[in-house]
N, C-alpha and C. Protein backbone atom coordinates (compact mmCIF):
# COMPACT_ATOMS: atom_id res chain seq x y z
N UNK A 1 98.77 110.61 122.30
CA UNK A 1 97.59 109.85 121.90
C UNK A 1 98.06 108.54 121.27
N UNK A 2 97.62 107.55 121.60
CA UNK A 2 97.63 106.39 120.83
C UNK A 2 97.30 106.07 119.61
N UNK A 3 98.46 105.35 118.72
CA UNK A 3 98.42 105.63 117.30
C UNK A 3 96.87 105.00 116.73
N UNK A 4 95.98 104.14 117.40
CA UNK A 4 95.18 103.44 116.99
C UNK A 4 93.72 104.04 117.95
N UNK A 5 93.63 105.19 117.94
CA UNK A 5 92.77 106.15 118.14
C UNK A 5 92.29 107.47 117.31
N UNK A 6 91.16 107.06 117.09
CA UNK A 6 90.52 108.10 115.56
C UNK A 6 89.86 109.10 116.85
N UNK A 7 89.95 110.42 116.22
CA UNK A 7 88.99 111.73 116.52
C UNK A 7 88.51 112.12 115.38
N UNK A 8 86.71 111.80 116.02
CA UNK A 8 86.06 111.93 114.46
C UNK A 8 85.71 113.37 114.90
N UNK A 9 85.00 114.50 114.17
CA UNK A 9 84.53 115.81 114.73
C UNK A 9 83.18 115.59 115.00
N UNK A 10 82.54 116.15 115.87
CA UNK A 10 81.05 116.58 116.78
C UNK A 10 80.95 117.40 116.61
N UNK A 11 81.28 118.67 116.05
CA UNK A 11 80.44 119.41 115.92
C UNK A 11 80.09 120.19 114.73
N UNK A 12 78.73 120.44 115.02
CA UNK A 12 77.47 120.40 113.67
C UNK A 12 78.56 121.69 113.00
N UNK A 13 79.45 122.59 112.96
CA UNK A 13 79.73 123.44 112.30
C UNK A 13 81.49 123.17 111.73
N UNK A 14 81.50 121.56 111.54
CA UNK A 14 82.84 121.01 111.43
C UNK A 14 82.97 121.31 109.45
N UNK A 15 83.88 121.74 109.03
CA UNK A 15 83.89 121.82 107.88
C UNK A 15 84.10 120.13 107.09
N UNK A 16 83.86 120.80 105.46
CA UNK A 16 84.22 119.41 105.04
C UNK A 16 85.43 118.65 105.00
N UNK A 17 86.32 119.58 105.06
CA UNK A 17 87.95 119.07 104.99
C UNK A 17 88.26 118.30 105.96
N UNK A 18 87.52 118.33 107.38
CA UNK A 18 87.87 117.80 108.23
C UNK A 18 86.62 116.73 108.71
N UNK A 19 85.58 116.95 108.63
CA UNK A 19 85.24 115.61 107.99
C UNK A 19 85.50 114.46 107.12
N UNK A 20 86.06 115.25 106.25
CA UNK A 20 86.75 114.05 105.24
C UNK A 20 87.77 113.63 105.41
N UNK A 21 88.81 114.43 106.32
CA UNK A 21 89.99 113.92 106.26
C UNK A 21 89.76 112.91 107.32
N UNK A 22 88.81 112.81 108.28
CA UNK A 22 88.33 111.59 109.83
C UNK A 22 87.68 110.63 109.01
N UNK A 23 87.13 110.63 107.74
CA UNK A 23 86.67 109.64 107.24
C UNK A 23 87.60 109.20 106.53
N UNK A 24 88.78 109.89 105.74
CA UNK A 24 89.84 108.84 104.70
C UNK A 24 90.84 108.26 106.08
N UNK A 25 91.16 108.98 107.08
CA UNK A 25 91.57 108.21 108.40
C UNK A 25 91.01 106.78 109.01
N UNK A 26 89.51 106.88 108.73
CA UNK A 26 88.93 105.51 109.30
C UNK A 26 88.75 104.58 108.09
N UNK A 27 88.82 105.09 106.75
CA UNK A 27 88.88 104.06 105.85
C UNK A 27 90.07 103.11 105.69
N UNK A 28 91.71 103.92 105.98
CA UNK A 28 92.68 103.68 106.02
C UNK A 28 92.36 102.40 106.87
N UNK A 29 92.40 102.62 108.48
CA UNK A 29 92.18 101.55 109.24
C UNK A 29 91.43 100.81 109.08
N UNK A 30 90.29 100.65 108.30
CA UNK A 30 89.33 99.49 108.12
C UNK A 30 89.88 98.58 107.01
N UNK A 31 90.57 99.18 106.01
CA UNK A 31 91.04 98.57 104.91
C UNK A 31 91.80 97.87 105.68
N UNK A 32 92.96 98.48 106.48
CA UNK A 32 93.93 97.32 107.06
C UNK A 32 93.57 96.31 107.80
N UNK A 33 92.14 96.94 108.16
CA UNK A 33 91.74 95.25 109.14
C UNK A 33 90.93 94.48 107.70
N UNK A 34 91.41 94.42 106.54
CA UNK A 34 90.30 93.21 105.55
C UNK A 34 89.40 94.17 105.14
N UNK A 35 88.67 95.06 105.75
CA UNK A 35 87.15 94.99 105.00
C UNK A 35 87.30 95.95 103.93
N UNK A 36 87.67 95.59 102.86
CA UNK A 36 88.41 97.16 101.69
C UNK A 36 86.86 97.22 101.14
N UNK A 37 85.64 96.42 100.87
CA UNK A 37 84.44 96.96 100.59
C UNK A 37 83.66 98.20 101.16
N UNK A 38 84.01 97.89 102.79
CA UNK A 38 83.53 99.14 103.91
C UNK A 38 83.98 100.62 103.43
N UNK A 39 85.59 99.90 103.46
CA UNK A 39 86.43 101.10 103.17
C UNK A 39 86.35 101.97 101.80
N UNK A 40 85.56 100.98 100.62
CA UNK A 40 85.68 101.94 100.14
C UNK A 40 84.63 102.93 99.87
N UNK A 41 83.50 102.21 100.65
CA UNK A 41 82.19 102.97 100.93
C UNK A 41 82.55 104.88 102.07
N UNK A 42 83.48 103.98 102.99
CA UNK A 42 83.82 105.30 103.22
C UNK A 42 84.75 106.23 102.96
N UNK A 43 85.62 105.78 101.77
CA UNK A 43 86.44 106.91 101.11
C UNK A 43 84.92 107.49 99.62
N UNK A 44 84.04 106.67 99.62
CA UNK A 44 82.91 107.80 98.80
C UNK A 44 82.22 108.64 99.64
N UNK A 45 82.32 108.69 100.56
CA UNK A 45 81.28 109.30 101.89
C UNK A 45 82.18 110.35 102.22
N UNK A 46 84.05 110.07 102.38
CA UNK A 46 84.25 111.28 102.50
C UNK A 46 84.23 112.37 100.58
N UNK A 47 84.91 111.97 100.07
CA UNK A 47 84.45 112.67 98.82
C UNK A 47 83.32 113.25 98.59
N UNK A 48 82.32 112.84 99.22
CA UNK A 48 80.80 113.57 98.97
C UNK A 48 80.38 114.50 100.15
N UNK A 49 81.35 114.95 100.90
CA UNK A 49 81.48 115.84 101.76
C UNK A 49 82.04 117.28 101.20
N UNK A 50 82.59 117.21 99.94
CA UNK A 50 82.94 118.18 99.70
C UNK A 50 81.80 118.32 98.71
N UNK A 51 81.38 117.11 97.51
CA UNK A 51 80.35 117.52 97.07
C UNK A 51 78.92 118.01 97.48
N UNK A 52 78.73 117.77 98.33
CA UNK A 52 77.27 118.20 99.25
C UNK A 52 77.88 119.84 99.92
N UNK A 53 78.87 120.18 99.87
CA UNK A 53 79.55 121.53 100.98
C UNK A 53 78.58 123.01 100.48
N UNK A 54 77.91 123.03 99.61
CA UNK A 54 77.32 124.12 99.18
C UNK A 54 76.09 123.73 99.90
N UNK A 55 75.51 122.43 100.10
CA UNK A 55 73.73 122.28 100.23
C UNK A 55 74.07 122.45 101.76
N UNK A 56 75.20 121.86 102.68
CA UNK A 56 75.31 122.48 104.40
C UNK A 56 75.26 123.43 104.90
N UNK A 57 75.55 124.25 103.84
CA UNK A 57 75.80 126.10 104.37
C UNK A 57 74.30 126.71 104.88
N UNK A 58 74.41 127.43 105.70
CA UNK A 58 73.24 127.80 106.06
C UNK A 58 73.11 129.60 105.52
N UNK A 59 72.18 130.10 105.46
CA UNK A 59 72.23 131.67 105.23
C UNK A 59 71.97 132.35 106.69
């Protein structure tokens, strides 16, 4: 795979760890292209993946 290719997860039963870890992955690369504001919107987006992980669960 090419180093400058993200796999984000699709599917609805993706945990948070790995959501978050595709989002601190794409923050990484956005920071390096300049936009560290974006980036750091999405290193809070992944962090709040673990905080929201109780309200996703379904019974």
């Amino acid at each position: 795979m090419a180093a400058n290719v993200l796999r984000l997860p699709h599917c609805p039963q993706t945990s948070p760890l790995l959501i978050s870890h595709s989002l601190l992955q794409m923050a990484d690369v956005v920071w390096e292209a300049g936009m560290t504001s974006i980036a750091n919107e999405l290193i809070a987006l992944a962090h709040s993946a673990f905080d929201r992980a109780p309200d996703l669960t379904t019974s």
